[in-house]
C-alpha atoms as a PDB file:
ATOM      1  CA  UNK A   1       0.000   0.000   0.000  1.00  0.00           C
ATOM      2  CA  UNK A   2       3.089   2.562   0.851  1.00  0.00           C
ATOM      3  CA  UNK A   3       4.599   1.892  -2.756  1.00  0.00           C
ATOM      4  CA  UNK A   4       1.424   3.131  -4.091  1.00  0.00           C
ATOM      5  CA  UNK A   5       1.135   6.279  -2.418  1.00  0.00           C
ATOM      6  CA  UNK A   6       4.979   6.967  -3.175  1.00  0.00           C
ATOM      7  CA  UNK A   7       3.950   6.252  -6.961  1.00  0.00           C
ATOM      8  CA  UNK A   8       4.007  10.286  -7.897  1.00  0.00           C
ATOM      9  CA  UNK A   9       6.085   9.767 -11.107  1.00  0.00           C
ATOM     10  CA  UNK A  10       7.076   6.846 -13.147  1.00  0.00           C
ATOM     11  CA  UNK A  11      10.876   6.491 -14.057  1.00  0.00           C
ATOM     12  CA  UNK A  12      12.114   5.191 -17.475  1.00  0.00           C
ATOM     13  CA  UNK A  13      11.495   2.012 -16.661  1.00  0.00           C
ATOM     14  CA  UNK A  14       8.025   2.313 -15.176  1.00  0.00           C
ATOM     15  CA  UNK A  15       9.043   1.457 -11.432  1.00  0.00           C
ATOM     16  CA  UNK A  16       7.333   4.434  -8.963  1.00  0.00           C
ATOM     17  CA  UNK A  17       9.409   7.309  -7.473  1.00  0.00           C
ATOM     18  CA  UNK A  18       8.330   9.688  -4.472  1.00  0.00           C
ATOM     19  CA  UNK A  19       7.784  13.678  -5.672  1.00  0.00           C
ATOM     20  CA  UNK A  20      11.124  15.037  -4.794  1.00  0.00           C
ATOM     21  CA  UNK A  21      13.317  11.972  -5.523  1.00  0.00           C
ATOM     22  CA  UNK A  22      16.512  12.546  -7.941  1.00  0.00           C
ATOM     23  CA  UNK A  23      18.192   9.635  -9.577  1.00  0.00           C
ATOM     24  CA  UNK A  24      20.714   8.825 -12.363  1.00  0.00           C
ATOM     25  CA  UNK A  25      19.788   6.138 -14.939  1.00  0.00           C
ATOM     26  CA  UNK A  26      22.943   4.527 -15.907  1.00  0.00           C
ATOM     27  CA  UNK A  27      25.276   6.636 -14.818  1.00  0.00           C
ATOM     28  CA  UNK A  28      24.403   9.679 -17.508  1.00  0.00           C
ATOM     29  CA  UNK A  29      21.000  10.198 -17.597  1.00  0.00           C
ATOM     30  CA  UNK A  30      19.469  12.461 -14.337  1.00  0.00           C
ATOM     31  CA  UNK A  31      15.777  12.847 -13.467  1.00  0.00           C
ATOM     32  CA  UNK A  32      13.883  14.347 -10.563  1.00  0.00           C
ATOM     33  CA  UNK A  33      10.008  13.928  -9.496  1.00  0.00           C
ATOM     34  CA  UNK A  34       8.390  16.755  -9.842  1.00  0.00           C
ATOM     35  CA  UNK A  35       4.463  16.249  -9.762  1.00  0.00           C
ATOM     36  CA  UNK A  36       1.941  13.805  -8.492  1.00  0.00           C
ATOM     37  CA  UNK A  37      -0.167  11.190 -10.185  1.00  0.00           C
ATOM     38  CA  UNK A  38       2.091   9.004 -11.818  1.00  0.00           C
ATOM     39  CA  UNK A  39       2.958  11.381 -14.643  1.00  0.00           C
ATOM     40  CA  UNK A  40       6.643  10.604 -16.400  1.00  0.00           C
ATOM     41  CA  UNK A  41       9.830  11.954 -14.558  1.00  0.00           C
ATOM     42  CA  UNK A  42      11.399  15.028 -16.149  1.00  0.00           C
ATOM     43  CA  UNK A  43      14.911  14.889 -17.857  1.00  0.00           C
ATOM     44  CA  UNK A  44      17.119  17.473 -15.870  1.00  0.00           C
ATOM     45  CA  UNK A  45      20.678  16.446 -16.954  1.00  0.00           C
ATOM     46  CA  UNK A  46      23.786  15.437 -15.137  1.00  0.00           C
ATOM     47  CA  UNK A  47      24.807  17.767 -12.023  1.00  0.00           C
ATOM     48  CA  UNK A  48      27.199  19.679 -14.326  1.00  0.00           C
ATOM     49  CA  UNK A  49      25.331  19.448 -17.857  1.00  0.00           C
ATOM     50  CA  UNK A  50      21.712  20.837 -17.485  1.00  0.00           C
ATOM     51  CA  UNK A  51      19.546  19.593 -20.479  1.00  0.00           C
ATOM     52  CA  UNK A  52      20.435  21.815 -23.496  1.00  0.00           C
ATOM     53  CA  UNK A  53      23.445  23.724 -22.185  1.00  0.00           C
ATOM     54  CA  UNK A  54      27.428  22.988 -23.430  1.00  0.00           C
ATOM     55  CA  UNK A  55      29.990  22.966 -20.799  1.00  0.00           C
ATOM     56  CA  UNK A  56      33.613  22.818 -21.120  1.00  0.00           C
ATOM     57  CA  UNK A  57      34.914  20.841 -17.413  1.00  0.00           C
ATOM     58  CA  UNK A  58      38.636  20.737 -16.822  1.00  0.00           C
ATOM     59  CA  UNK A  59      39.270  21.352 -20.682  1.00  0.00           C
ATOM     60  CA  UNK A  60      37.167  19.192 -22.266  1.00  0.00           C
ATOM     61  CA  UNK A  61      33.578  19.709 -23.433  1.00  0.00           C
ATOM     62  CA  UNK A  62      30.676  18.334 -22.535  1.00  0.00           C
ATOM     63  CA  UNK A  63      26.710  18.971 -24.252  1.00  0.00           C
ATOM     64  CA  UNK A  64      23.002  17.787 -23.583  1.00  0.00           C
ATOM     65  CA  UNK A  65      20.780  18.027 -25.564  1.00  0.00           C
ATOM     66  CA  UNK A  66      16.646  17.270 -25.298  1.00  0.00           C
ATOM     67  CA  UNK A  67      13.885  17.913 -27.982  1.00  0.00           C
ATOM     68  CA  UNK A  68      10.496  15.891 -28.277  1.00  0.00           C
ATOM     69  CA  UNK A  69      12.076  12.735 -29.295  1.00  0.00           C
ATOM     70  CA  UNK A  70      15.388  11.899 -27.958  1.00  0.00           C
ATOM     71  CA  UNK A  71      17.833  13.211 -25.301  1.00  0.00           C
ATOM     72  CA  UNK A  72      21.694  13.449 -26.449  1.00  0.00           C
ATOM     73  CA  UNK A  73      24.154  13.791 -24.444  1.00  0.00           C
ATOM     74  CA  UNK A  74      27.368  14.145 -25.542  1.00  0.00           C
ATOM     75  CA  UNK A  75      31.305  14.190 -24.411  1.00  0.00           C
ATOM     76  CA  UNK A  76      34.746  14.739 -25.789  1.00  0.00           C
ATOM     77  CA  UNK A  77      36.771  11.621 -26.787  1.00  0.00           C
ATOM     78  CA  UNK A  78      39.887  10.849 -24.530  1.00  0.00           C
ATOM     79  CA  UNK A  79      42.065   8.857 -23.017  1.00  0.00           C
ATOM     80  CA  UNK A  80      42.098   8.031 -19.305  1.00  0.00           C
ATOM     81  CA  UNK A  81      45.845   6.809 -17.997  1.00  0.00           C
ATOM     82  CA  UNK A  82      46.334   6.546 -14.691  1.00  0.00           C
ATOM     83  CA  UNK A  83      43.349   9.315 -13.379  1.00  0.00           C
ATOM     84  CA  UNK A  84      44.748  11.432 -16.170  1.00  0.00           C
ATOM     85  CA  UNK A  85      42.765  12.403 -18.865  1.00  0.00           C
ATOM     86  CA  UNK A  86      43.905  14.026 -22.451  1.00  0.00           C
ATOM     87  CA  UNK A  87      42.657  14.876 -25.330  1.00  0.00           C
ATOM     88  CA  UNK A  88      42.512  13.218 -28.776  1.00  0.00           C
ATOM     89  CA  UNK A  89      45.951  13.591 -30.583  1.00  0.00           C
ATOM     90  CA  UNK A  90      48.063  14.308 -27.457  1.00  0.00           C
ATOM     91  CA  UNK A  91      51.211  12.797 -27.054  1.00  0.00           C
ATOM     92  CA  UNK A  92      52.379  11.176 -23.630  1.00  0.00           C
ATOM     93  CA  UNK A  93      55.009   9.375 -22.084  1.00  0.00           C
ATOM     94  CA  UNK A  94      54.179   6.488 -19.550  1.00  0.00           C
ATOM     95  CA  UNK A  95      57.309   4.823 -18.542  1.00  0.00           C
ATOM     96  CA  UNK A  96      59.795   4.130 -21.764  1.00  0.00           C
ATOM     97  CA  UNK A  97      57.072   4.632 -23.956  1.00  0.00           C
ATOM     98  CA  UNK A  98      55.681   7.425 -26.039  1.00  0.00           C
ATOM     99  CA  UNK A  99      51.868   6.647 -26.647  1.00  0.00           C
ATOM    100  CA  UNK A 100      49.313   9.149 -28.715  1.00  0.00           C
ATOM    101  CA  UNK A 101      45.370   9.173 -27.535  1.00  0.00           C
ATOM    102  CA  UNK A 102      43.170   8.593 -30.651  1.00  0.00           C
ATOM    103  CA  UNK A 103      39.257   8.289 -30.527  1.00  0.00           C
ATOM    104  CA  UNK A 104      39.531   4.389 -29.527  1.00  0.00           C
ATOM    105  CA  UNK A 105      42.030   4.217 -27.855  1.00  0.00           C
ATOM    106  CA  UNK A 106      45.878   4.881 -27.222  1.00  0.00           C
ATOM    107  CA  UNK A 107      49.275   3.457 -29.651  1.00  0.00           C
ATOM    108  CA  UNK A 108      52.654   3.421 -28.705  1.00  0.00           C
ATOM    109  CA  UNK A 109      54.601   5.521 -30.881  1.00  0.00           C
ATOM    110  CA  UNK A 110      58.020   5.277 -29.994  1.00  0.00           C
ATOM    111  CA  UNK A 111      60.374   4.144 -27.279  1.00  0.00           C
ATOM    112  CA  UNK A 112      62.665   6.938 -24.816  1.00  0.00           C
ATOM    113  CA  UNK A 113      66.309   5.502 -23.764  1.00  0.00           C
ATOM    114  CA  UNK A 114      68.956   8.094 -22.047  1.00  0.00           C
ATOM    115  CA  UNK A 115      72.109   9.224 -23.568  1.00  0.00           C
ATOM    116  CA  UNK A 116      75.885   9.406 -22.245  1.00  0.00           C
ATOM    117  CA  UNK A 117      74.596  13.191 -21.124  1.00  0.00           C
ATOM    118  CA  UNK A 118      71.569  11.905 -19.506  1.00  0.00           C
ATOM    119  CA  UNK A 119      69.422  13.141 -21.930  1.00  0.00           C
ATOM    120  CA  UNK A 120      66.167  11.317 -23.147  1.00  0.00           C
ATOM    121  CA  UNK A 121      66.059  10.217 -26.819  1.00  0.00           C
ATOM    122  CA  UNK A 122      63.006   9.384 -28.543  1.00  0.00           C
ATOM    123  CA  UNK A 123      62.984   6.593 -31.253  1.00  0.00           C
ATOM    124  CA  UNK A 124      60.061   5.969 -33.381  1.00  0.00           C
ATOM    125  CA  UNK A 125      58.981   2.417 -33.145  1.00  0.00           C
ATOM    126  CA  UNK A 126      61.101   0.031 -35.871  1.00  0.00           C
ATOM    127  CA  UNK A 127      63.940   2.766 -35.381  1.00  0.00           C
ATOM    128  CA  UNK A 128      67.693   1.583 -33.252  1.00  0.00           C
ATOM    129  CA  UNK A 129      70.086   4.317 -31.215  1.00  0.00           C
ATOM    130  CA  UNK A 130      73.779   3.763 -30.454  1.00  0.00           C
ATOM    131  CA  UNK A 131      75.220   4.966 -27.551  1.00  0.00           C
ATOM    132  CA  UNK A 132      78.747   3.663 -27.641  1.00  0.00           C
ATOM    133  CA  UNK A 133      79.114  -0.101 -27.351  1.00  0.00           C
ATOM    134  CA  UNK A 134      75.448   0.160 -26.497  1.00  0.00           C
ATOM    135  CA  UNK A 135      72.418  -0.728 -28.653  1.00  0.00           C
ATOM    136  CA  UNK A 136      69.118   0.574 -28.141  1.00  0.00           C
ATOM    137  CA  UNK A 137      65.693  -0.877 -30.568  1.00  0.00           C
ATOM    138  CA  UNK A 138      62.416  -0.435 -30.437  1.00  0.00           C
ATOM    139  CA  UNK A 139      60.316  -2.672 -32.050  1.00  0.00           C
ATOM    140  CA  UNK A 140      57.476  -4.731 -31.946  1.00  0.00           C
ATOM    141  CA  UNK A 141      58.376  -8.282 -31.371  1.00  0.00           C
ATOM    142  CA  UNK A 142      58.948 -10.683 -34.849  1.00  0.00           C
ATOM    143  CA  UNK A 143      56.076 -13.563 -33.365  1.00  0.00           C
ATOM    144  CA  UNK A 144      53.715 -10.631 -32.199  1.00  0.00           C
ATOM    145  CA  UNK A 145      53.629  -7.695 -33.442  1.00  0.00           C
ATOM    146  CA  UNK A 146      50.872  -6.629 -30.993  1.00  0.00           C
ATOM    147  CA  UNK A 147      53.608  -6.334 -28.697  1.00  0.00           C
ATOM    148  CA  UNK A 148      56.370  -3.054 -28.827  1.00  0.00           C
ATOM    149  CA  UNK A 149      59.596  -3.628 -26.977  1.00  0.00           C
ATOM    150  CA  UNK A 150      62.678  -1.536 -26.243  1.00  0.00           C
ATOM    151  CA  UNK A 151      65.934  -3.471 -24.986  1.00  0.00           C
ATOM    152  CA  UNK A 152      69.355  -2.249 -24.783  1.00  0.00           C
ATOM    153  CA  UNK A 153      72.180  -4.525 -25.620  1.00  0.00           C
ATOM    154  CA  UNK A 154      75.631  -4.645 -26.130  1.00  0.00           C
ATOM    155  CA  UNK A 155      76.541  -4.018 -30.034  1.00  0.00           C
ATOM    156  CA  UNK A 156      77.614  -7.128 -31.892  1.00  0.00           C
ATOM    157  CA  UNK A 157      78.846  -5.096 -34.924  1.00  0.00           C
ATOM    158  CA  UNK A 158      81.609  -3.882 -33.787  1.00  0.00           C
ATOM    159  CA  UNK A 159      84.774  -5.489 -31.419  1.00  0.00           C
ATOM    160  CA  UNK A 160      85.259  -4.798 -28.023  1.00  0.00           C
ATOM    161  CA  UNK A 161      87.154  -6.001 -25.364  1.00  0.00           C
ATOM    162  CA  UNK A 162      86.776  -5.680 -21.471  1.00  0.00           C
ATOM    163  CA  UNK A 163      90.303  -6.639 -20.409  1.00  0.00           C
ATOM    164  CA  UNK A 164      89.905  -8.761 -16.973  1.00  0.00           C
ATOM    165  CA  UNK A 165      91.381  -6.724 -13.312  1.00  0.00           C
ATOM    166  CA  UNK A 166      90.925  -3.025 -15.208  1.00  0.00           C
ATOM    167  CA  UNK A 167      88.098  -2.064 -13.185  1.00  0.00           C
ATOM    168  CA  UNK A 168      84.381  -1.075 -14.497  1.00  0.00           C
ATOM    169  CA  UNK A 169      84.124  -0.764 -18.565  1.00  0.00           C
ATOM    170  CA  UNK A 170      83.091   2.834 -18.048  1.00  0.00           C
ATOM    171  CA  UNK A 171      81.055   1.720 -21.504  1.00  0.00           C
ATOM    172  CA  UNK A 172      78.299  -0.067 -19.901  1.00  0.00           C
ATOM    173  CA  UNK A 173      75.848   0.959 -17.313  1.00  0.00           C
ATOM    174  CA  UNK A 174      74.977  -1.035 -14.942  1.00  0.00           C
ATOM    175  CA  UNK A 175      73.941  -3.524 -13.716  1.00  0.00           C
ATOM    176  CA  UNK A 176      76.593  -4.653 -16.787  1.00  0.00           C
ATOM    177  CA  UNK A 177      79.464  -6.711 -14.759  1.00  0.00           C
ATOM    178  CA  UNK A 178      82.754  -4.960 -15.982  1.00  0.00           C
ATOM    179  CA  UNK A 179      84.148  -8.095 -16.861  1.00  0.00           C
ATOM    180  CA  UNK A 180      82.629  -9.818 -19.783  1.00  0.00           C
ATOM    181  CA  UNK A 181      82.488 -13.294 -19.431  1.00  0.00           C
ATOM    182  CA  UNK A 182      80.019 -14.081 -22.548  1.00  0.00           C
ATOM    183  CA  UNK A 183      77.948 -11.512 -24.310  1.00  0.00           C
ATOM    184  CA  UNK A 184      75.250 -10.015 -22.633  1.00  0.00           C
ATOM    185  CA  UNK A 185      71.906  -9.992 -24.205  1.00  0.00           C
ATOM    186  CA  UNK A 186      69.174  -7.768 -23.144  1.00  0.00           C
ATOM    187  CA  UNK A 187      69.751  -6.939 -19.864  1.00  0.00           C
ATOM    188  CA  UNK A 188      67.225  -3.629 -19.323  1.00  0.00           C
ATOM    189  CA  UNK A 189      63.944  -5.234 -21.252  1.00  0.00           C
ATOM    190  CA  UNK A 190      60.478  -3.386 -21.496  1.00  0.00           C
ATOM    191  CA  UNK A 191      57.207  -4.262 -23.538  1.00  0.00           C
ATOM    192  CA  UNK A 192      54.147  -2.600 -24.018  1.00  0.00           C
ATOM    193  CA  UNK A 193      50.774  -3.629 -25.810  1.00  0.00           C
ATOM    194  CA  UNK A 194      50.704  -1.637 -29.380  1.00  0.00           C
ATOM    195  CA  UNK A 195      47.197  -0.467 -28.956  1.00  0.00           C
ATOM    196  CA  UNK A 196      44.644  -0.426 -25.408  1.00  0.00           C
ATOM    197  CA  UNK A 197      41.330   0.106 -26.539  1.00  0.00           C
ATOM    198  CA  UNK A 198      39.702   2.698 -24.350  1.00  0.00           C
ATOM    199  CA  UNK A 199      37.385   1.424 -21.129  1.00  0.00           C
ATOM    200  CA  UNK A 200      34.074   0.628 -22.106  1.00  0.00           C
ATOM    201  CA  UNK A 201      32.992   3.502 -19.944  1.00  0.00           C
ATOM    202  CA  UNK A 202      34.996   6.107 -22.241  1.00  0.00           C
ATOM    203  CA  UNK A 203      31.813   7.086 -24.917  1.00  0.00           C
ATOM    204  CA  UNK A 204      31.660   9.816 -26.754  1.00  0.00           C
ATOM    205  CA  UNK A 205      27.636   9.752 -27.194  1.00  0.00           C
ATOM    206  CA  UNK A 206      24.900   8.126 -25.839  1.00  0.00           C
ATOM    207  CA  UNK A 207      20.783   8.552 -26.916  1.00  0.00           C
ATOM    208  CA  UNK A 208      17.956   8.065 -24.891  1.00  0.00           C
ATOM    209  CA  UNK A 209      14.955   8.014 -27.086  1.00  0.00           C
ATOM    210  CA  UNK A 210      11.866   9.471 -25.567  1.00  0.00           C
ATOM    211  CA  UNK A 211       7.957   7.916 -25.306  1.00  0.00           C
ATOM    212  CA  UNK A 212       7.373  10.348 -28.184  1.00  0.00           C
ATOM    213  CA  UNK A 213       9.198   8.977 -30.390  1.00  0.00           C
ATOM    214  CA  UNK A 214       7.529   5.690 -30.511  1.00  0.00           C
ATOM    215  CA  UNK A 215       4.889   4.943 -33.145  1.00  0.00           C
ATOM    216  CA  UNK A 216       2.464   2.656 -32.671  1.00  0.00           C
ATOM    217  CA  UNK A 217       2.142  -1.187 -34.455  1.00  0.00           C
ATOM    218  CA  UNK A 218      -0.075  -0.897 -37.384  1.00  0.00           C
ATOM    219  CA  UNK A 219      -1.370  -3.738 -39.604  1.00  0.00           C
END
């Protein structure tokens, strides 16, 4: 008998809400009661985006948009990484890698490795740096290219000797033993997944299509 008298509005889904009452239908779409006798909820928009307004939050924009059929709402495409958001076509480094945010998701671009100086070099993915006796590729692996790597290894192109009880080969960084026992292959190792789809939360667009819009069967 109480859910009955709390019955002042319908929501989208025809279960009863209490005139007052907000709520968000998944996760976008906000209503409030505002009225008695059962009549349909009204549309008011998220807490930021009132229906029909534009709004540009933190740098990107956001829209809603409500006419006698449908309610839009709307957002700008971006990447998420790590609670940080940027737009489409930004460039970003996330550990040795270089990644750019497109519409679906994020690629790796390129690889970073550090010079004699300290510096940080950039190499395109497929491209190799020298630094000394040291080689530095980034690639995508041979048996899956889904897969970028970046490795540093000693260069087997040239000869090179690490005479035994001379101290550290200033040549190599560590954790490179000074003395060379057999080639070393690989030792700093990194891979990455060429492409991460964005979360399934990350939508540019969503449509709600409203009881007007419906026509009814004919024969």
């Amino acid at each position: 008998y109480l859910h009955f008298l709390n019955c002042d509005c319908r929501d989208w889904y025809g279960g009863c809400k209490a005139d007052g009452e907000e709520w968000t239908d998944e996760g976008t779409w906000n209503y409030e009661c505002n009225g008695k006798k059962g009549k349909e909820a009204t549309f008011v928009g998220k807490q930021l985006i009132k229906s029909g307004s534009n709004e540009t939050i933190n740098g990107f924009w956001f829209s809603c948009d409500i006419n006698s059929q449908r309610i839009k709402y709307e957002q700008e495409s971006h990447c998420n990484v790590n609670s940080t958001d940027y737009h489409v076509g930004d460039l970003f480094r996330e550990g040795v890698f270089q990644w750019v945010c497109l519409d679906s998701g994020r690629w790796v671009t390129g690889c970073f490795y550090r010079n004699e100086t300290g510096h940080w070099l950039l190499l395109k993915v497929g491209e190799i740096g020298y630094n000394g006796l040291i080689k530095h590729v980034c690639d995508r692996y041979t048996d899956s290219p889904g897969i970028v790597q970046y490795y540093a290894a000693v260069r087997d192109d040239i000869p090179h000797k690490s005479p035994p009880n001379k101290g550290r080969n200033k040549n190599l960084p560590d954790p490179i033993d000074n003395r060379l026992k057999k080639t070393p292959i690989r030792w700093w190792h990194a891979n990455a997944a060429h492409f991460i789809e964005n979360a399934d939360d990350s939508f540019s667009s969503k449509i709600r299509y409203l009881p007007q819009s419906r026509k009814p069967w004919s024969k």
